[in-house]
PDBML (XML) file of the C-alpha atoms, coordinates in Angstrom:
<?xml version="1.0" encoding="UTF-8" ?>
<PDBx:datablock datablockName="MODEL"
   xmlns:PDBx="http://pdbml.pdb.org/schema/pdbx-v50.xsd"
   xmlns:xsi="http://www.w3.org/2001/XMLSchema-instance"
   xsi:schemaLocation="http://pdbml.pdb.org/schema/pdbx-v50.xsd pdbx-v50.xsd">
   <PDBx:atom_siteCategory>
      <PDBx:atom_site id="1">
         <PDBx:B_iso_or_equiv>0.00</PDBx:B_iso_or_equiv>
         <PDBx:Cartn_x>2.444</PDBx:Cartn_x>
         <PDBx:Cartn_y>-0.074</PDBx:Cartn_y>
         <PDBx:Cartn_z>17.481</PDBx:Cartn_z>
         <PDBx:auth_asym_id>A</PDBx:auth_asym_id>
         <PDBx:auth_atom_id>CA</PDBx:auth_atom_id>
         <PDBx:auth_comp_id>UNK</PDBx:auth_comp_id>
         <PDBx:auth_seq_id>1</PDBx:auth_seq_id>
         <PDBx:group_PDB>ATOM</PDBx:group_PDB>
         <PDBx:label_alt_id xsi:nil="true" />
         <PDBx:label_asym_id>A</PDBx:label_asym_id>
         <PDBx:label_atom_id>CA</PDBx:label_atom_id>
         <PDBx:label_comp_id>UNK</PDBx:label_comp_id>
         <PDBx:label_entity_id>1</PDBx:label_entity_id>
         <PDBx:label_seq_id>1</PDBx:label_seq_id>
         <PDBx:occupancy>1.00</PDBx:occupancy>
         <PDBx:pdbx_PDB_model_num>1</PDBx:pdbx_PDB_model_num>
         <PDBx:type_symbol>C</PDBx:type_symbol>
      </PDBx:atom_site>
      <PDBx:atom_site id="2">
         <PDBx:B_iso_or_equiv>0.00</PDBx:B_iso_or_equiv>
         <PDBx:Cartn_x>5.547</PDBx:Cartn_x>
         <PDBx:Cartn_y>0.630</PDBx:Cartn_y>
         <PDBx:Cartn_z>17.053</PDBx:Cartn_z>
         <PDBx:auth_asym_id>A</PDBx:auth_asym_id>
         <PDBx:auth_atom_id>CA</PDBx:auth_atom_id>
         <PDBx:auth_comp_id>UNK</PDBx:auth_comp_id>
         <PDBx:auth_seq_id>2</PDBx:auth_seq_id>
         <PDBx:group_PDB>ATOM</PDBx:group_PDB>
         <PDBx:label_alt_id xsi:nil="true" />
         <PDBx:label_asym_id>A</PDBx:label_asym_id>
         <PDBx:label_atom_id>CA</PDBx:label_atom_id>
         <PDBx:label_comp_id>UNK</PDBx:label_comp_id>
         <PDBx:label_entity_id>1</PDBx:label_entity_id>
         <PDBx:label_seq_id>2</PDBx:label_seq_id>
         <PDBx:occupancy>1.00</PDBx:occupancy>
         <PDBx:pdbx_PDB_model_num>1</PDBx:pdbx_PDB_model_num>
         <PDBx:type_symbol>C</PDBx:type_symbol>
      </PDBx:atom_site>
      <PDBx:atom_site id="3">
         <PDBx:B_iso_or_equiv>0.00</PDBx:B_iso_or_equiv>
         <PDBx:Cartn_x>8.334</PDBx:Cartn_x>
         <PDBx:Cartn_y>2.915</PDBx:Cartn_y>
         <PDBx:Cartn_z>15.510</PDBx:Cartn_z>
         <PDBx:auth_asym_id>A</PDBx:auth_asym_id>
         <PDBx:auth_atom_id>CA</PDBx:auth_atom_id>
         <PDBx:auth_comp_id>UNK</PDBx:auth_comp_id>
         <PDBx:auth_seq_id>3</PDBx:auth_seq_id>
         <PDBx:group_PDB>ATOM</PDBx:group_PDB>
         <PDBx:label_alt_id xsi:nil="true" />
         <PDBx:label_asym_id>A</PDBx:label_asym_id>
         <PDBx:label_atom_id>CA</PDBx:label_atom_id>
         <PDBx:label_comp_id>UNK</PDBx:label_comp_id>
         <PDBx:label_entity_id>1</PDBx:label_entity_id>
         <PDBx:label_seq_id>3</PDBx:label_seq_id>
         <PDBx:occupancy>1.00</PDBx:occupancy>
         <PDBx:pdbx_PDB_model_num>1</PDBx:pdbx_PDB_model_num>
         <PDBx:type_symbol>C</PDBx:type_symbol>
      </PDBx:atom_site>
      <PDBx:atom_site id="4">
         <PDBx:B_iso_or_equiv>0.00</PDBx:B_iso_or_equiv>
         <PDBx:Cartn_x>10.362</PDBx:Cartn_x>
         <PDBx:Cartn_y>0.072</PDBx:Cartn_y>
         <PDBx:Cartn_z>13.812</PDBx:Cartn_z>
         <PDBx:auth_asym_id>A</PDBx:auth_asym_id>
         <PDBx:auth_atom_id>CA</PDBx:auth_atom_id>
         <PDBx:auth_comp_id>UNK</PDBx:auth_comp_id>
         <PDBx:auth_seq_id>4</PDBx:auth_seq_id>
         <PDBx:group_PDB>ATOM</PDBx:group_PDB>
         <PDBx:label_alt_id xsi:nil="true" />
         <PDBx:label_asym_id>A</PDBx:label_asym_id>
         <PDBx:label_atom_id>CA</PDBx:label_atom_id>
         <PDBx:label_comp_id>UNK</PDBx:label_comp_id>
         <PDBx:label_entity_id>1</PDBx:label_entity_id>
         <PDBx:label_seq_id>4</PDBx:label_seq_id>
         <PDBx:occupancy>1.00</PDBx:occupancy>
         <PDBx:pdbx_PDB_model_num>1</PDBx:pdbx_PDB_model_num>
         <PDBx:type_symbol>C</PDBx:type_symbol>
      </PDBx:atom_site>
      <PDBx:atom_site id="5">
         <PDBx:B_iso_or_equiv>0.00</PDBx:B_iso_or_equiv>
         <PDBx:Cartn_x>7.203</PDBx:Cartn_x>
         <PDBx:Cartn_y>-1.449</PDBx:Cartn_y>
         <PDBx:Cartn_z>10.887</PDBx:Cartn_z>
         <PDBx:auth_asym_id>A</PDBx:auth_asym_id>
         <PDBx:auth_atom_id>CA</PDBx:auth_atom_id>
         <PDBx:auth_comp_id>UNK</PDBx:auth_comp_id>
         <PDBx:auth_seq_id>5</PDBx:auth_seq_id>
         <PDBx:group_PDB>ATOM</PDBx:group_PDB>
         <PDBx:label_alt_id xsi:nil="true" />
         <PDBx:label_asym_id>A</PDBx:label_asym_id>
         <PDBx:label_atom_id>CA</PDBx:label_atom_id>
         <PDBx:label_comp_id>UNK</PDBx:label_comp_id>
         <PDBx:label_entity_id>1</PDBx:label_entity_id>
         <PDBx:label_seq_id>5</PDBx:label_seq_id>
         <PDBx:occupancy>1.00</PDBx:occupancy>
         <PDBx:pdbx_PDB_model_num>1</PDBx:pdbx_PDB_model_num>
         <PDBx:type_symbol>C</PDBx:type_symbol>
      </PDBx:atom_site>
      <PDBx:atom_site id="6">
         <PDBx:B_iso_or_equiv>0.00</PDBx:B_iso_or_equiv>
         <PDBx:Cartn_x>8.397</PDBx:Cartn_x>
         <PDBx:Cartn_y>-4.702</PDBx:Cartn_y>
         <PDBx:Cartn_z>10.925</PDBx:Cartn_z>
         <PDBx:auth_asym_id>A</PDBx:auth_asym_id>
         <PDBx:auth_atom_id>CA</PDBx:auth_atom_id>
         <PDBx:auth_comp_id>UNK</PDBx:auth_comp_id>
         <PDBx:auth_seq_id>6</PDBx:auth_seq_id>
         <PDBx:group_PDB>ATOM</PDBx:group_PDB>
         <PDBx:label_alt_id xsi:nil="true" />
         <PDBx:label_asym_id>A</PDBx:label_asym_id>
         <PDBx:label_atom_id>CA</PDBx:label_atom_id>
         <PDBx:label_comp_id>UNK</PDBx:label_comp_id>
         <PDBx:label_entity_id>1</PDBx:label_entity_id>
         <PDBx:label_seq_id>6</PDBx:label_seq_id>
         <PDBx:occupancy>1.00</PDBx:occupancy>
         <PDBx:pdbx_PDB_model_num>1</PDBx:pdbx_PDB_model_num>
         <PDBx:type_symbol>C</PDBx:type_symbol>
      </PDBx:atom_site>
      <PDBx:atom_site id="7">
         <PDBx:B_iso_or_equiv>0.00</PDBx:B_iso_or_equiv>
         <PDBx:Cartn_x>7.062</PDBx:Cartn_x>
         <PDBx:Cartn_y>-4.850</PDBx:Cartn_y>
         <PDBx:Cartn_z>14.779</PDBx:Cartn_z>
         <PDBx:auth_asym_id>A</PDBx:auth_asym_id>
         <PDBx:auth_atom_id>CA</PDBx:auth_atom_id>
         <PDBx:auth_comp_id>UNK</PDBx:auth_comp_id>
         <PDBx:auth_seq_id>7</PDBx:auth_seq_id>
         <PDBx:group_PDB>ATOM</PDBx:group_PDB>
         <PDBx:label_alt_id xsi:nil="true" />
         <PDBx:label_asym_id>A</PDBx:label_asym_id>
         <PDBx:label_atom_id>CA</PDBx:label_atom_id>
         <PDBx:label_comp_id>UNK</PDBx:label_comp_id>
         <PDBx:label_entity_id>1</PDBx:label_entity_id>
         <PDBx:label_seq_id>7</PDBx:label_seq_id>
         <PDBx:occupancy>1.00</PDBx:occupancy>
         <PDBx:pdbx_PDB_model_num>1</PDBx:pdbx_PDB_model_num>
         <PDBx:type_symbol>C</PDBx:type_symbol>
      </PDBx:atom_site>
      <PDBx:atom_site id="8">
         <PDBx:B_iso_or_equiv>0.00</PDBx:B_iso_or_equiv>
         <PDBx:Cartn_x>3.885</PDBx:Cartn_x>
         <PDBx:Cartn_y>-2.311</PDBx:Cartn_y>
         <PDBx:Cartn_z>13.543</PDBx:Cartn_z>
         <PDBx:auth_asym_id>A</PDBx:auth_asym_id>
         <PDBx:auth_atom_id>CA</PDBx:auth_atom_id>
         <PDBx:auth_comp_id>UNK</PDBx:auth_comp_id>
         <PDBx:auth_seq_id>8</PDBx:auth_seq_id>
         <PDBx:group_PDB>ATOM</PDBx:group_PDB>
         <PDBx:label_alt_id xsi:nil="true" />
         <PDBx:label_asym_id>A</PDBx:label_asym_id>
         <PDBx:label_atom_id>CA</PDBx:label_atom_id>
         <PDBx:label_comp_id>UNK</PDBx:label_comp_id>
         <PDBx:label_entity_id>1</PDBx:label_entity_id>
         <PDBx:label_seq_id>8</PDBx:label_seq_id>
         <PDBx:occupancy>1.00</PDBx:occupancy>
         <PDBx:pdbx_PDB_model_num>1</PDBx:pdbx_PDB_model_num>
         <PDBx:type_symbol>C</PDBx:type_symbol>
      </PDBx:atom_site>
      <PDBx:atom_site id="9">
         <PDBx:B_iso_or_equiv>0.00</PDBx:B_iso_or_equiv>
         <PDBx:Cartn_x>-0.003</PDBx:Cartn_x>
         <PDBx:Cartn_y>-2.948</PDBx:Cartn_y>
         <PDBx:Cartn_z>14.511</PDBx:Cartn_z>
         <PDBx:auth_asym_id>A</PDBx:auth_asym_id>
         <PDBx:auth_atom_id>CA</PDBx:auth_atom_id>
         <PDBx:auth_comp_id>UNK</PDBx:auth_comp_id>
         <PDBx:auth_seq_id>9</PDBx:auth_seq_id>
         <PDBx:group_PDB>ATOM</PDBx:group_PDB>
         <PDBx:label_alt_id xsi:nil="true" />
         <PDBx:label_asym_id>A</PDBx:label_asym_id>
         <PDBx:label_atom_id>CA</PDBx:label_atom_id>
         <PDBx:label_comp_id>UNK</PDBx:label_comp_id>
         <PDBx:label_entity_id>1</PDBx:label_entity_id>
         <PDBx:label_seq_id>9</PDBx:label_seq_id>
         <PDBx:occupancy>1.00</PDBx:occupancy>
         <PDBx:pdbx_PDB_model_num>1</PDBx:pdbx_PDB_model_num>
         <PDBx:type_symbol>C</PDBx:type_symbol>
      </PDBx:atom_site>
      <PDBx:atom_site id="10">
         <PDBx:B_iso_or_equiv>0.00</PDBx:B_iso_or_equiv>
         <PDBx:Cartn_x>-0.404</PDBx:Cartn_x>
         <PDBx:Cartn_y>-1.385</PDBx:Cartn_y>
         <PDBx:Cartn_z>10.937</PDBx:Cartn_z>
         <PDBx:auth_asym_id>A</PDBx:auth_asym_id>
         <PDBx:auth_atom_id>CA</PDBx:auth_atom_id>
         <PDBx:auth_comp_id>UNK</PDBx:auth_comp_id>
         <PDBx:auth_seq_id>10</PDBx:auth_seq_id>
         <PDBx:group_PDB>ATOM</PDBx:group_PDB>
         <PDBx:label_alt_id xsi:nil="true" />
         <PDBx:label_asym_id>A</PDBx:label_asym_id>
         <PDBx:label_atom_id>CA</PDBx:label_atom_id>
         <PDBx:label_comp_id>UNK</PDBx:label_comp_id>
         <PDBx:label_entity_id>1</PDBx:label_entity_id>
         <PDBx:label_seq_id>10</PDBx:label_seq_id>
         <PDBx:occupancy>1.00</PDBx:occupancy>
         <PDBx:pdbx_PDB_model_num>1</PDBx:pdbx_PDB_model_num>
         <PDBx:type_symbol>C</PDBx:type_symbol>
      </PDBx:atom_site>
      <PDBx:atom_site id="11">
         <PDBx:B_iso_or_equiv>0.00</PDBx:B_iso_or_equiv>
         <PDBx:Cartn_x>0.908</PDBx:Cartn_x>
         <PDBx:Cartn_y>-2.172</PDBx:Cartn_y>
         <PDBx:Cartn_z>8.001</PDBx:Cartn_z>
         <PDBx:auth_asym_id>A</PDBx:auth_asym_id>
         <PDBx:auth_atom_id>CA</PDBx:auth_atom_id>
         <PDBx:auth_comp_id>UNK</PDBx:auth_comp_id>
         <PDBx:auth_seq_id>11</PDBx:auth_seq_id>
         <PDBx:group_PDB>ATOM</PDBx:group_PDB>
         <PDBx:label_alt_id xsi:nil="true" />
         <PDBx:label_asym_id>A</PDBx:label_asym_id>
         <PDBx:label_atom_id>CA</PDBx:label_atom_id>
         <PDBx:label_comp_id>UNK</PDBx:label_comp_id>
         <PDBx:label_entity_id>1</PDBx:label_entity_id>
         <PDBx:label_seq_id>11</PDBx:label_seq_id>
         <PDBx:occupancy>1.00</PDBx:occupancy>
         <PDBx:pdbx_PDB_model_num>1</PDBx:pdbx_PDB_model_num>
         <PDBx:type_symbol>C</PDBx:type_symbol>
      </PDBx:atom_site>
      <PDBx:atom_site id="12">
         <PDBx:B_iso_or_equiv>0.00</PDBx:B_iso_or_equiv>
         <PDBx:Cartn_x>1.052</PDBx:Cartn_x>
         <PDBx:Cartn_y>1.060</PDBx:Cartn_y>
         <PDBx:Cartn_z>6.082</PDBx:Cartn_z>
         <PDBx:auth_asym_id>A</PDBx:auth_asym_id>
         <PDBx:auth_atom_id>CA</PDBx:auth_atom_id>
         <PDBx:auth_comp_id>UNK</PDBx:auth_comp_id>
         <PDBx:auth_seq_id>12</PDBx:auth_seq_id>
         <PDBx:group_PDB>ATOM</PDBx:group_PDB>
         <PDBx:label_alt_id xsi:nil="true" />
         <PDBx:label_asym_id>A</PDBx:label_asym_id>
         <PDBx:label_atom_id>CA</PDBx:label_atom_id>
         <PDBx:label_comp_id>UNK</PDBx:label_comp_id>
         <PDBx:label_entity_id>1</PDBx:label_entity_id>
         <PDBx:label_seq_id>12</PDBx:label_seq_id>
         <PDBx:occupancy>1.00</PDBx:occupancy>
         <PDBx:pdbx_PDB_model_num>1</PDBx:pdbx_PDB_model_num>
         <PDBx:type_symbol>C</PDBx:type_symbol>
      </PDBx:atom_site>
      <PDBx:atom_site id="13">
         <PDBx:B_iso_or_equiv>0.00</PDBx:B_iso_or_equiv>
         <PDBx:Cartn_x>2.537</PDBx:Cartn_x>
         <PDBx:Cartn_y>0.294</PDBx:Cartn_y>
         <PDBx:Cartn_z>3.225</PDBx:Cartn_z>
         <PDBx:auth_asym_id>A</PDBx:auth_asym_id>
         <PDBx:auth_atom_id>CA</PDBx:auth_atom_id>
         <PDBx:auth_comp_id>UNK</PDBx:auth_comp_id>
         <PDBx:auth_seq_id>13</PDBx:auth_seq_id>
         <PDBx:group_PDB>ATOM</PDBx:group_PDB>
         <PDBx:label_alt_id xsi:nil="true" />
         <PDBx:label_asym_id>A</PDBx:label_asym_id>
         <PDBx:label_atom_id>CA</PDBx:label_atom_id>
         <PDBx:label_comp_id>UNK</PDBx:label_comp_id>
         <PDBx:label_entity_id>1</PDBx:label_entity_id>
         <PDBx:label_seq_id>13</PDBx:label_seq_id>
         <PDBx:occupancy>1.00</PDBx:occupancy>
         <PDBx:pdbx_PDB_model_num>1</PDBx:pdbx_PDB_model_num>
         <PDBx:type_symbol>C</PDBx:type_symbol>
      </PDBx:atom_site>
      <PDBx:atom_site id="14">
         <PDBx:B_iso_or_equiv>0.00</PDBx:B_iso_or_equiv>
         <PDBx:Cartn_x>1.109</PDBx:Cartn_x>
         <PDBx:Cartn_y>0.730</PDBx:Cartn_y>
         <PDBx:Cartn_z>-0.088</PDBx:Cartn_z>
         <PDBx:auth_asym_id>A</PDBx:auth_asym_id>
         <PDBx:auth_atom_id>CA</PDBx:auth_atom_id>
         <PDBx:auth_comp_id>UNK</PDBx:auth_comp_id>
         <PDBx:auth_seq_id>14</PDBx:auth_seq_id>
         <PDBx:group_PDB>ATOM</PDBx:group_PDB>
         <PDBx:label_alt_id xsi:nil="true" />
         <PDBx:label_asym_id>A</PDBx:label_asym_id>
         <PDBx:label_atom_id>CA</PDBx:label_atom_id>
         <PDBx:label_comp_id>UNK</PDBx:label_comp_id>
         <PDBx:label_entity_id>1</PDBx:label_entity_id>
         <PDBx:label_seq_id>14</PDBx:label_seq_id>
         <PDBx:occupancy>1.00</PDBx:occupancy>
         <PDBx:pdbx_PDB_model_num>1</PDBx:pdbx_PDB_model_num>
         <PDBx:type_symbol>C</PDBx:type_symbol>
      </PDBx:atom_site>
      <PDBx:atom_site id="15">
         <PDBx:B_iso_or_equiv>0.00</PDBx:B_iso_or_equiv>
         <PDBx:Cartn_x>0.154</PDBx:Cartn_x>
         <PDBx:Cartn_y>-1.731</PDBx:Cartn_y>
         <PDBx:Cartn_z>-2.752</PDBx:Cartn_z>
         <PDBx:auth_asym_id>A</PDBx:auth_asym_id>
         <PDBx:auth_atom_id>CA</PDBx:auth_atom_id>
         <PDBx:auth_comp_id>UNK</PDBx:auth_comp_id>
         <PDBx:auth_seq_id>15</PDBx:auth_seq_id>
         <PDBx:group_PDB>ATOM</PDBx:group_PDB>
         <PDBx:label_alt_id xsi:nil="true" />
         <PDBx:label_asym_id>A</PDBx:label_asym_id>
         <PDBx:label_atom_id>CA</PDBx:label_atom_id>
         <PDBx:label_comp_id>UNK</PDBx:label_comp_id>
         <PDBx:label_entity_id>1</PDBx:label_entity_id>
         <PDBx:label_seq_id>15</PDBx:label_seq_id>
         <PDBx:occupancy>1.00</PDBx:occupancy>
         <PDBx:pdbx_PDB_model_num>1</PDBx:pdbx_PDB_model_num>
         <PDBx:type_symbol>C</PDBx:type_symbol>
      </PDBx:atom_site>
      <PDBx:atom_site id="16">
         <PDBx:B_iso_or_equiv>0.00</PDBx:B_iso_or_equiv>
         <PDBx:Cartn_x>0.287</PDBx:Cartn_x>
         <PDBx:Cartn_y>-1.585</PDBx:Cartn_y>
         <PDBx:Cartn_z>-6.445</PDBx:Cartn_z>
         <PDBx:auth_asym_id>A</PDBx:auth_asym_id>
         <PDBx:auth_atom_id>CA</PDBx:auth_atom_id>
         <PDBx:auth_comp_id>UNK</PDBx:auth_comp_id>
         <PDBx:auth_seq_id>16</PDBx:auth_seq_id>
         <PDBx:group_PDB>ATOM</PDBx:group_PDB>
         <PDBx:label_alt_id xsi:nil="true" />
         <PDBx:label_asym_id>A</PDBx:label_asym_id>
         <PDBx:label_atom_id>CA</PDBx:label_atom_id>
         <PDBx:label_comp_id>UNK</PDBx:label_comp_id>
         <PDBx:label_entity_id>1</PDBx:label_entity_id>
         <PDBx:label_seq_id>16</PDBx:label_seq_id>
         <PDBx:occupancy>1.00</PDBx:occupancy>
         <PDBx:pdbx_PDB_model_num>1</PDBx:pdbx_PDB_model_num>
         <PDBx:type_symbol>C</PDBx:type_symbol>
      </PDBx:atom_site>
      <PDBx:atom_site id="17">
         <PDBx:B_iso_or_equiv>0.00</PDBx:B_iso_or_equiv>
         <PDBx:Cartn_x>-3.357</PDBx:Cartn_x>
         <PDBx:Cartn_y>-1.696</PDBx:Cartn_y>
         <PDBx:Cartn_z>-7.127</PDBx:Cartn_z>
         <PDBx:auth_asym_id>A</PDBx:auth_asym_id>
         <PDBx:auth_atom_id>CA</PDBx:auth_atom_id>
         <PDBx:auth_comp_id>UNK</PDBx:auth_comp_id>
         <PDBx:auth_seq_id>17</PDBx:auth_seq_id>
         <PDBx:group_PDB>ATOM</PDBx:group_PDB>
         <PDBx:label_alt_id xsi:nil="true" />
         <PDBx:label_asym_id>A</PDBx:label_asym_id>
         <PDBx:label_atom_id>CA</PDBx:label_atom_id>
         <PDBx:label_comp_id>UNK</PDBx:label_comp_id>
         <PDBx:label_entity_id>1</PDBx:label_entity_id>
         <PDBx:label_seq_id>17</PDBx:label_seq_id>
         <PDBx:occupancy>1.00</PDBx:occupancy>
         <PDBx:pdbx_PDB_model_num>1</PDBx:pdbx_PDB_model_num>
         <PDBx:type_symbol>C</PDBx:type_symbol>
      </PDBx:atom_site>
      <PDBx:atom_site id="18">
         <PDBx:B_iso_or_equiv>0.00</PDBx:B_iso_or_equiv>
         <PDBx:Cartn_x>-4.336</PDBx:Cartn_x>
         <PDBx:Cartn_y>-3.551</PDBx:Cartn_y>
         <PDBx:Cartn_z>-10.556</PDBx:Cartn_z>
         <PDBx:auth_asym_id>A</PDBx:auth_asym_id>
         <PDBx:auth_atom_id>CA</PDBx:auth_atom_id>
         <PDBx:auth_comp_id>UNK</PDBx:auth_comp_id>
         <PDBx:auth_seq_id>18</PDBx:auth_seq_id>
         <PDBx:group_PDB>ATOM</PDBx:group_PDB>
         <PDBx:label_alt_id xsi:nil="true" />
         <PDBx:label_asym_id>A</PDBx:label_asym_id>
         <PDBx:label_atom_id>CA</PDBx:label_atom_id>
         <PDBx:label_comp_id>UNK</PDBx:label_comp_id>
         <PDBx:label_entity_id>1</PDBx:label_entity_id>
         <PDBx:label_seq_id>18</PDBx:label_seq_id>
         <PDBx:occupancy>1.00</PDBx:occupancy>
         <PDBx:pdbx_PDB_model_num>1</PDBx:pdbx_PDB_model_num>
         <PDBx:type_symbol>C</PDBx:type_symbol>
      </PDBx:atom_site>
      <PDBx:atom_site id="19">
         <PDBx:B_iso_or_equiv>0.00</PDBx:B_iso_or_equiv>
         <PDBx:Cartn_x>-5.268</PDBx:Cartn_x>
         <PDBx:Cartn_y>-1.791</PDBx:Cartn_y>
         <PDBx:Cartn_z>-13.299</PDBx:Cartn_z>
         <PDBx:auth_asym_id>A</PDBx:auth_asym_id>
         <PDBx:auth_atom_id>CA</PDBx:auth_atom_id>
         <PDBx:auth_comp_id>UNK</PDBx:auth_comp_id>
         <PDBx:auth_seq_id>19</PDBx:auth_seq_id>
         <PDBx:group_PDB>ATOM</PDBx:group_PDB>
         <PDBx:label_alt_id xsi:nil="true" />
         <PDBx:label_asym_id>A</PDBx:label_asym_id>
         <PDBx:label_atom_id>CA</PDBx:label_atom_id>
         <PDBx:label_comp_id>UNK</PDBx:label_comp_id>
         <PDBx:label_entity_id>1</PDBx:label_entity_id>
         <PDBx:label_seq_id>19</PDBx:label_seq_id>
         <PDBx:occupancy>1.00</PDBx:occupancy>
         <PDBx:pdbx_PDB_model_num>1</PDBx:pdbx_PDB_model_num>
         <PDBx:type_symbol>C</PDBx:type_symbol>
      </PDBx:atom_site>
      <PDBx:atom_site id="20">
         <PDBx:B_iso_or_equiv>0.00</PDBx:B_iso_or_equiv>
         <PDBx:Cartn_x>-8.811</PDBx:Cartn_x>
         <PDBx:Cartn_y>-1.922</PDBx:Cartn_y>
         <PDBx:Cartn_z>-14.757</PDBx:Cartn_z>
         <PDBx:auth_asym_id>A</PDBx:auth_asym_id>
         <PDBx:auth_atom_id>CA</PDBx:auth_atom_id>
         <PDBx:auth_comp_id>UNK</PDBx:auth_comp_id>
         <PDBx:auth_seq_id>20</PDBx:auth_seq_id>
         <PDBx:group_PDB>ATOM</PDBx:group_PDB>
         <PDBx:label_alt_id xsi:nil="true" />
         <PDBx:label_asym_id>A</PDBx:label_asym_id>
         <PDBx:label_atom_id>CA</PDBx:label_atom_id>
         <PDBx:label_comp_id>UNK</PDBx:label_comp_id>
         <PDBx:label_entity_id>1</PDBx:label_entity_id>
         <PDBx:label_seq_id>20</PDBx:label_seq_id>
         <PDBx:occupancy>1.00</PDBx:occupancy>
         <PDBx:pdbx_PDB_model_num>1</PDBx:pdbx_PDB_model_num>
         <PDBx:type_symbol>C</PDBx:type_symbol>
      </PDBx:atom_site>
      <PDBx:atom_site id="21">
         <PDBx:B_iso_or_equiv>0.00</PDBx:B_iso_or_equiv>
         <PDBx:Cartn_x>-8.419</PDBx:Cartn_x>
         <PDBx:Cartn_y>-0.101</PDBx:Cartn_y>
         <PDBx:Cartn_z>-17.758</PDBx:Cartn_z>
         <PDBx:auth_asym_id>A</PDBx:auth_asym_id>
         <PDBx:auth_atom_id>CA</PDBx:auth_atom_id>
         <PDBx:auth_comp_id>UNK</PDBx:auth_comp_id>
         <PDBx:auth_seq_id>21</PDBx:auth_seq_id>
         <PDBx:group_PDB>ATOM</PDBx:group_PDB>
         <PDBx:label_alt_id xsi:nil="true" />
         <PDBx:label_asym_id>A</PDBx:label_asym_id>
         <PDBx:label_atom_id>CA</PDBx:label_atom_id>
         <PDBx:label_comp_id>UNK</PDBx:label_comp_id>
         <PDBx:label_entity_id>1</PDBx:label_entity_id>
         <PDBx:label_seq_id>21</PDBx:label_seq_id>
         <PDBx:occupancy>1.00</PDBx:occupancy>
         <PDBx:pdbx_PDB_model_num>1</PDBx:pdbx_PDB_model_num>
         <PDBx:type_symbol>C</PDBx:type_symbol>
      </PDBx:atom_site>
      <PDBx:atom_site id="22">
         <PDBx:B_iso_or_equiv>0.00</PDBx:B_iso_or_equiv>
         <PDBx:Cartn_x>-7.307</PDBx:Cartn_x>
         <PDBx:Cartn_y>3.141</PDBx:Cartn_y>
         <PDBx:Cartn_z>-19.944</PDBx:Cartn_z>
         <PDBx:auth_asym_id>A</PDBx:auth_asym_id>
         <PDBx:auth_atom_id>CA</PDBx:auth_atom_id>
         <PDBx:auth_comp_id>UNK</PDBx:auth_comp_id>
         <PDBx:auth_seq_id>22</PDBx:auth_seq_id>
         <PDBx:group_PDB>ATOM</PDBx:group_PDB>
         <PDBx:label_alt_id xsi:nil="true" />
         <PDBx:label_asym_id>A</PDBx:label_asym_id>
         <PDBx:label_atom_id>CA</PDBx:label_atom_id>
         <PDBx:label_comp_id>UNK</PDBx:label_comp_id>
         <PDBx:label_entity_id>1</PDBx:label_entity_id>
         <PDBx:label_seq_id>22</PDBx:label_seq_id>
         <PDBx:occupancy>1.00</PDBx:occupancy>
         <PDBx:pdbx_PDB_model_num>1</PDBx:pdbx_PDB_model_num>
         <PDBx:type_symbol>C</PDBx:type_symbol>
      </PDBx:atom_site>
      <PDBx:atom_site id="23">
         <PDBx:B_iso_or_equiv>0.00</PDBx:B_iso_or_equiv>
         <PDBx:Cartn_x>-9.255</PDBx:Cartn_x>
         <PDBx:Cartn_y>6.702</PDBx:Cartn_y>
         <PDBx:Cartn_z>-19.346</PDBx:Cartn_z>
         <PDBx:auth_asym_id>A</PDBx:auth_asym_id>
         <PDBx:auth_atom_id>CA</PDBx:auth_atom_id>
         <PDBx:auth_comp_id>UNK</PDBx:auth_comp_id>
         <PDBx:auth_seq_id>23</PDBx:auth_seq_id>
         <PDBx:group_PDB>ATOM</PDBx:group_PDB>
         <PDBx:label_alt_id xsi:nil="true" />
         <PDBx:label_asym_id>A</PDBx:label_asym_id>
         <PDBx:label_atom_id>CA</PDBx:label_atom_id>
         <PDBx:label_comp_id>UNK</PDBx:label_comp_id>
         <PDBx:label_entity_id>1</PDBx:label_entity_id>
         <PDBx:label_seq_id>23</PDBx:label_seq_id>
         <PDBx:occupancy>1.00</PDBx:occupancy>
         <PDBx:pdbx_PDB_model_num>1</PDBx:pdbx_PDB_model_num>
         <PDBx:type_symbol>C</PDBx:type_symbol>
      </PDBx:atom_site>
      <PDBx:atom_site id="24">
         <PDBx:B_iso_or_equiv>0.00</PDBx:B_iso_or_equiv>
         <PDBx:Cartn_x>-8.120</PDBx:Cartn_x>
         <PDBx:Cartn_y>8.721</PDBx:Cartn_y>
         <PDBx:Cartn_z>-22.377</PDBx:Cartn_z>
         <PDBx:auth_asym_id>A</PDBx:auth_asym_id>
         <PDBx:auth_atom_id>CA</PDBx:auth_atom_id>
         <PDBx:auth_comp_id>UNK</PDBx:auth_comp_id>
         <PDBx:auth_seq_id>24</PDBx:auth_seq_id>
         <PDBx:group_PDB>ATOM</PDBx:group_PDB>
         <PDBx:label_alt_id xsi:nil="true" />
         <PDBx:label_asym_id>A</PDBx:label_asym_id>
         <PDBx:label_atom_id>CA</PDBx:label_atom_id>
         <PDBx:label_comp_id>UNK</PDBx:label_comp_id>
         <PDBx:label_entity_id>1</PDBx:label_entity_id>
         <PDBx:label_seq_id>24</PDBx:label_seq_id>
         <PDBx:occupancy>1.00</PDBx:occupancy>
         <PDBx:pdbx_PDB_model_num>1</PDBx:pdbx_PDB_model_num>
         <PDBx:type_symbol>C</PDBx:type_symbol>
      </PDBx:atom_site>
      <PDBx:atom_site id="25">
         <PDBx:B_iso_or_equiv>0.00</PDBx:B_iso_or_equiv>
         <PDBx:Cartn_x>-4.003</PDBx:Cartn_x>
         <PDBx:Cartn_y>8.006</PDBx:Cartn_y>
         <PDBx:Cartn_z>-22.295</PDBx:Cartn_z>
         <PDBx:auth_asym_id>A</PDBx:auth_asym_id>
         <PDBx:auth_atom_id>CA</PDBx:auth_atom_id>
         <PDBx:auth_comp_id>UNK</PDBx:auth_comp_id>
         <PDBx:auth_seq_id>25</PDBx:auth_seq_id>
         <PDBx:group_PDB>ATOM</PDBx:group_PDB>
         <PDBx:label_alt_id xsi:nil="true" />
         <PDBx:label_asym_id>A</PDBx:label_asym_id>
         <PDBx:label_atom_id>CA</PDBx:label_atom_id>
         <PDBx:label_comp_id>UNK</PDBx:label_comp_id>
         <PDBx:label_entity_id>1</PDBx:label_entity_id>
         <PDBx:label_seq_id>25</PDBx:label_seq_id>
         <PDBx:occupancy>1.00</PDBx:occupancy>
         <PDBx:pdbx_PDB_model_num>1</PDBx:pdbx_PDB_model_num>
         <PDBx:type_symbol>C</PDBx:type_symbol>
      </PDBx:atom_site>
   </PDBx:atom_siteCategory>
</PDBx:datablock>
């Protein structure tokens, strides 16, 4: 892996993750 994340083993980036619903507000 390296430095530079366009040549990484991981992608580390984080998703929006979809949204399932309202708890209180």
């Amino acid at each position: 892996q390296l430095a530079d994340a366009s040549l990484s083993h991981y992608d580390n980036r984080q998703p929006p993750i979809g949204t399932v619903g309202k708890l209180g507000e």
